[in-house]
N, C-alpha and C. Protein backbone atom coordinates (compact mmCIF):
# COMPACT_ATOMS: atom_id res chain seq x y z
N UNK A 1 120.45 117.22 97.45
CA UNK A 1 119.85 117.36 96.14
C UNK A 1 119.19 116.05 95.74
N UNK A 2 118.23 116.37 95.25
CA UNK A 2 117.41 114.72 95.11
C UNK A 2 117.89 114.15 93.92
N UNK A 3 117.78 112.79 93.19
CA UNK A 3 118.23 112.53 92.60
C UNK A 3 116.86 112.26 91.45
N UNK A 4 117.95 112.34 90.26
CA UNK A 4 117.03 112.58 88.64
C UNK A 4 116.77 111.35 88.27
N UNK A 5 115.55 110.56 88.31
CA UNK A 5 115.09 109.45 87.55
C UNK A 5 114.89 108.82 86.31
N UNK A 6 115.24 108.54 85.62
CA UNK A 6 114.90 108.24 83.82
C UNK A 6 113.49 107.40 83.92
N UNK A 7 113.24 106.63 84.96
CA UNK A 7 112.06 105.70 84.77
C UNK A 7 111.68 104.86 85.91
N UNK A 8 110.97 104.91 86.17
CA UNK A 8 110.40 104.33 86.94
C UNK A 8 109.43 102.53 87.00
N UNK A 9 109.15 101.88 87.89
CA UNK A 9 108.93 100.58 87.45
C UNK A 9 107.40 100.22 87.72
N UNK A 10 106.97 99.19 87.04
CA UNK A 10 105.68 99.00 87.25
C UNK A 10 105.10 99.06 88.45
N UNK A 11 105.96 98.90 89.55
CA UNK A 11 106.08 98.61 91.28
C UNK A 11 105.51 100.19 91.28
N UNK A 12 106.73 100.82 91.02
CA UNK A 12 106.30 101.73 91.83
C UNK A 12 105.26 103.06 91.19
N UNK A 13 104.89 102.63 89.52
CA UNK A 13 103.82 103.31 89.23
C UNK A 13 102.36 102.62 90.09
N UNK A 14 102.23 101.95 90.10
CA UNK A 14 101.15 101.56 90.90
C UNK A 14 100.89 101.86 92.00
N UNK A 15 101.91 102.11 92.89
CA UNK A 15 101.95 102.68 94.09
C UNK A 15 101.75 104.53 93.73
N UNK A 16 101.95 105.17 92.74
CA UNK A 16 101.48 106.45 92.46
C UNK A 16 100.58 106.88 91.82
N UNK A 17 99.73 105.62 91.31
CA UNK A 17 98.70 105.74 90.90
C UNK A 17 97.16 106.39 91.26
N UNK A 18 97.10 106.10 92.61
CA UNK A 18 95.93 107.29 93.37
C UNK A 18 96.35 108.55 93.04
N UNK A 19 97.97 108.95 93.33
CA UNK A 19 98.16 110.46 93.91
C UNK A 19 98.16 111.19 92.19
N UNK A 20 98.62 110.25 91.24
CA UNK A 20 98.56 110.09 89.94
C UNK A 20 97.10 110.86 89.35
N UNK A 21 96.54 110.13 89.40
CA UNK A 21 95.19 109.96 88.96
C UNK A 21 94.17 111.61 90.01
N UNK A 22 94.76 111.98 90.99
CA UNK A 22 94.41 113.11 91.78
C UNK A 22 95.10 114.55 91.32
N UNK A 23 95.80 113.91 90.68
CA UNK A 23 97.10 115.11 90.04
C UNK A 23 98.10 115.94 91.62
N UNK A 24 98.06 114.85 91.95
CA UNK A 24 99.24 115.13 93.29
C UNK A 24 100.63 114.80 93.18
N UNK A 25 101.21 114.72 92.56
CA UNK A 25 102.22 114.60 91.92
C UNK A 25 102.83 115.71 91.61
N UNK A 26 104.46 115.48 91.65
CA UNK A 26 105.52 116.44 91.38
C UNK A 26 105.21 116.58 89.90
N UNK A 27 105.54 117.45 89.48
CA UNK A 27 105.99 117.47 87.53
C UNK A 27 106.80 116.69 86.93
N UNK A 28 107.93 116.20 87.76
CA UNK A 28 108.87 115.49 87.57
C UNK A 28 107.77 113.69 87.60
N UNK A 29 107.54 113.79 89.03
CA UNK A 29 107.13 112.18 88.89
C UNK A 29 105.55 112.06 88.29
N UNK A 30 105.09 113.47 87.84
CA UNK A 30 103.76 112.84 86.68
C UNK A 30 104.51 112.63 85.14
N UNK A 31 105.56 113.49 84.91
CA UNK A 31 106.46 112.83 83.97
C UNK A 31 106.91 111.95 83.18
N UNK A 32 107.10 111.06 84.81
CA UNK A 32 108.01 109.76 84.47
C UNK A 32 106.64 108.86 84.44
N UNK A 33 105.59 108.74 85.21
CA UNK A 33 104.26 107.99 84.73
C UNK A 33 103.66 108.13 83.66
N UNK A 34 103.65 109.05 83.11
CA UNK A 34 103.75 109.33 81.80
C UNK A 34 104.04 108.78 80.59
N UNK A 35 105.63 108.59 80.88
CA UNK A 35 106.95 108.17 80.24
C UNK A 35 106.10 106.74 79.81
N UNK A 36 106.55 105.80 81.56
CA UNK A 36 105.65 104.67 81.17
C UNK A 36 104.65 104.55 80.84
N UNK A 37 103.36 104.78 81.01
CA UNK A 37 102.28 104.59 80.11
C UNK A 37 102.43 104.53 78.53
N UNK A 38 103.66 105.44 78.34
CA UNK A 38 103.82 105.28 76.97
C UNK A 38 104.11 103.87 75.94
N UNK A 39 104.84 103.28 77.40
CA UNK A 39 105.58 102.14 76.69
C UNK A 39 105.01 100.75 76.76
N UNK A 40 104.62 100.52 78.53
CA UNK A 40 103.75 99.92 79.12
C UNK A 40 102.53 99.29 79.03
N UNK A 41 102.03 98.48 78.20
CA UNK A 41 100.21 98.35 78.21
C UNK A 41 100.00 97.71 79.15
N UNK A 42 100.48 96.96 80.22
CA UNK A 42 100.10 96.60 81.16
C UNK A 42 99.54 97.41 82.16
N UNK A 43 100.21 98.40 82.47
CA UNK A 43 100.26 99.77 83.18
C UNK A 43 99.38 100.45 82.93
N UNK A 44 99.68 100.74 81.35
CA UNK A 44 98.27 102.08 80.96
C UNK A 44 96.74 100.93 81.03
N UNK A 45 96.64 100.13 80.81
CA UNK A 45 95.57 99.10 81.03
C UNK A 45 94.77 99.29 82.46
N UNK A 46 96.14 99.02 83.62
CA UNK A 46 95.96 99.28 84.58
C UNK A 46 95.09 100.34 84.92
N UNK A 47 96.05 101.57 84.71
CA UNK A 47 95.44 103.19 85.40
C UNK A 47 94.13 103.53 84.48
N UNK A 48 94.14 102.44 83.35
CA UNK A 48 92.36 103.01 82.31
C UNK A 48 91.25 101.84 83.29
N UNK A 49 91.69 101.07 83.93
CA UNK A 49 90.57 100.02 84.83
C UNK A 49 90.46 101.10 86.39
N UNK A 50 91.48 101.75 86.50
CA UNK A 50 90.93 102.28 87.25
C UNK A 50 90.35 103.96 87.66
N UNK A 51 90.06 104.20 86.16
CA UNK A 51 89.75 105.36 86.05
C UNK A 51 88.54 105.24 85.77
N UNK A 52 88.12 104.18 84.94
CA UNK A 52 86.75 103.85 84.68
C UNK A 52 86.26 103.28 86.04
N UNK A 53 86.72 102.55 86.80
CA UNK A 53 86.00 102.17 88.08
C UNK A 53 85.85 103.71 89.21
N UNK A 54 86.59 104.63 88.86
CA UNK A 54 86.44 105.90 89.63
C UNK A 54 85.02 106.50 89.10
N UNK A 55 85.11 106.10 87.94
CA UNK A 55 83.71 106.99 87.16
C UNK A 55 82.41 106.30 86.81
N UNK A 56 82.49 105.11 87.35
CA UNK A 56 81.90 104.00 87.32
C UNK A 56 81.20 104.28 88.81
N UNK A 57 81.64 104.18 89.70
CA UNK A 57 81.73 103.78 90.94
C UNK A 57 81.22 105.55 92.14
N UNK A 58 82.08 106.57 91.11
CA UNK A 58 82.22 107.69 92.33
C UNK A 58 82.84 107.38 93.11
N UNK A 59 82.90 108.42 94.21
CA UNK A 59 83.88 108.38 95.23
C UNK A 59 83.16 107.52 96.52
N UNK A 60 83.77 106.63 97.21
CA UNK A 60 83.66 105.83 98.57
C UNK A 60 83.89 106.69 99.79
N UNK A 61 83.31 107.15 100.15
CA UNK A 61 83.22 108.16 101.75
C UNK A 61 83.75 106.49 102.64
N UNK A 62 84.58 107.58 103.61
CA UNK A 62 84.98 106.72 104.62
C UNK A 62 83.79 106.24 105.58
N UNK A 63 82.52 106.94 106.22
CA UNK A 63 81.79 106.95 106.74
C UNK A 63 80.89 106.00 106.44
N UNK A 64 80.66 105.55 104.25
CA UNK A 64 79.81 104.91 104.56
C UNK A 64 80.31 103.41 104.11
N UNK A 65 81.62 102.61 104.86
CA UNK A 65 82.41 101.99 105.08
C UNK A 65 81.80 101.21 106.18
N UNK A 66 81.21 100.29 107.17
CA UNK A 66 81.29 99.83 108.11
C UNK A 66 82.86 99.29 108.84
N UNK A 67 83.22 99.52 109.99
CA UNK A 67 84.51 99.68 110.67
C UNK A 67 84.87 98.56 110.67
N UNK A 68 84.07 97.51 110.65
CA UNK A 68 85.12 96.08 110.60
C UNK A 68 85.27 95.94 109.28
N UNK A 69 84.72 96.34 108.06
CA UNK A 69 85.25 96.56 106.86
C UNK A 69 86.71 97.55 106.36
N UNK A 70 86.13 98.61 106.93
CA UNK A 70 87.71 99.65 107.31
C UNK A 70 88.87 99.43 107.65
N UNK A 71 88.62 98.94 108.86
CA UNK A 71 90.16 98.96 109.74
C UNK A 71 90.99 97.93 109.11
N UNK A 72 90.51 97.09 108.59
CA UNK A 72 91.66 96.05 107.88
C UNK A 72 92.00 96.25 106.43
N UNK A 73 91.27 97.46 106.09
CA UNK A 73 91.57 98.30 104.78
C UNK A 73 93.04 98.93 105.16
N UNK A 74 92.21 99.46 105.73
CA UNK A 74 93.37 100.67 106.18
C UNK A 74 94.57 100.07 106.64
N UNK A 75 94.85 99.33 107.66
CA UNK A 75 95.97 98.11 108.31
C UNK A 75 96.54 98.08 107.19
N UNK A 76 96.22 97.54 105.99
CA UNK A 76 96.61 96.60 104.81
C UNK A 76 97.43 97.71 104.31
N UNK A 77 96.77 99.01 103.49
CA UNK A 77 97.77 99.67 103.12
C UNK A 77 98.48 100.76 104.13
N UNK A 78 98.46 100.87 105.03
CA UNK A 78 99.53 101.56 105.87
C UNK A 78 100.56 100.24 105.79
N UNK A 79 100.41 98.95 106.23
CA UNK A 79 101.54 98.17 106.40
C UNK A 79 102.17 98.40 104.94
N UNK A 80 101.59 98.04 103.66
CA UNK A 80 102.09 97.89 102.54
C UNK A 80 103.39 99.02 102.45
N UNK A 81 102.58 100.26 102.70
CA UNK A 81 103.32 101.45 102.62
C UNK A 81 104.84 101.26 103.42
N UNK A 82 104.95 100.72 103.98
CA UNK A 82 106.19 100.63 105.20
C UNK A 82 106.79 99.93 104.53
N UNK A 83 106.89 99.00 103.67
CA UNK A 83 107.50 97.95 103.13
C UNK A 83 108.17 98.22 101.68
């Protein structure tokens, strides 16, 4: 049985912030991002810089990326992710 969260930390809203912002998220953990934003202005600051840079910007296709630009994208957050 998984366990019930009250809150979550700036750490790890940031790290759910893409899937956040995609609405990929459980009910439970769009919830608790939620929760914080409420309390947070650092946070909600955060996810409003990068909602405006989504709508600012549009979406970045992987394709039109050059590969020595890429691959150390990508490296960076797969390692992050492990950690």
């Amino acid at each position: 049985m998984p366990e019930f969260r009250e809150h979550i930390s700036c750490r790890e809203l940031v790290e759910l912030t893409s899937d956040y912002i995609e609405n990929a998220l459980s009910a439970e953990d769009a919830e608790l991002m939620e929760q914080h934003l409420n309390y947070c202005a650092g946070c909600e600051r955060y996810v409003d810089e990068m909602l405006r840079t989504i709508r600012a910007e549009g979406r970045l296709r992987e394709e039109g990326v050059p590969g020595e630009t890429l691959t150390p994208i990508i490296t960076a957050f797969r390692e992050r992710r492990r950690s």
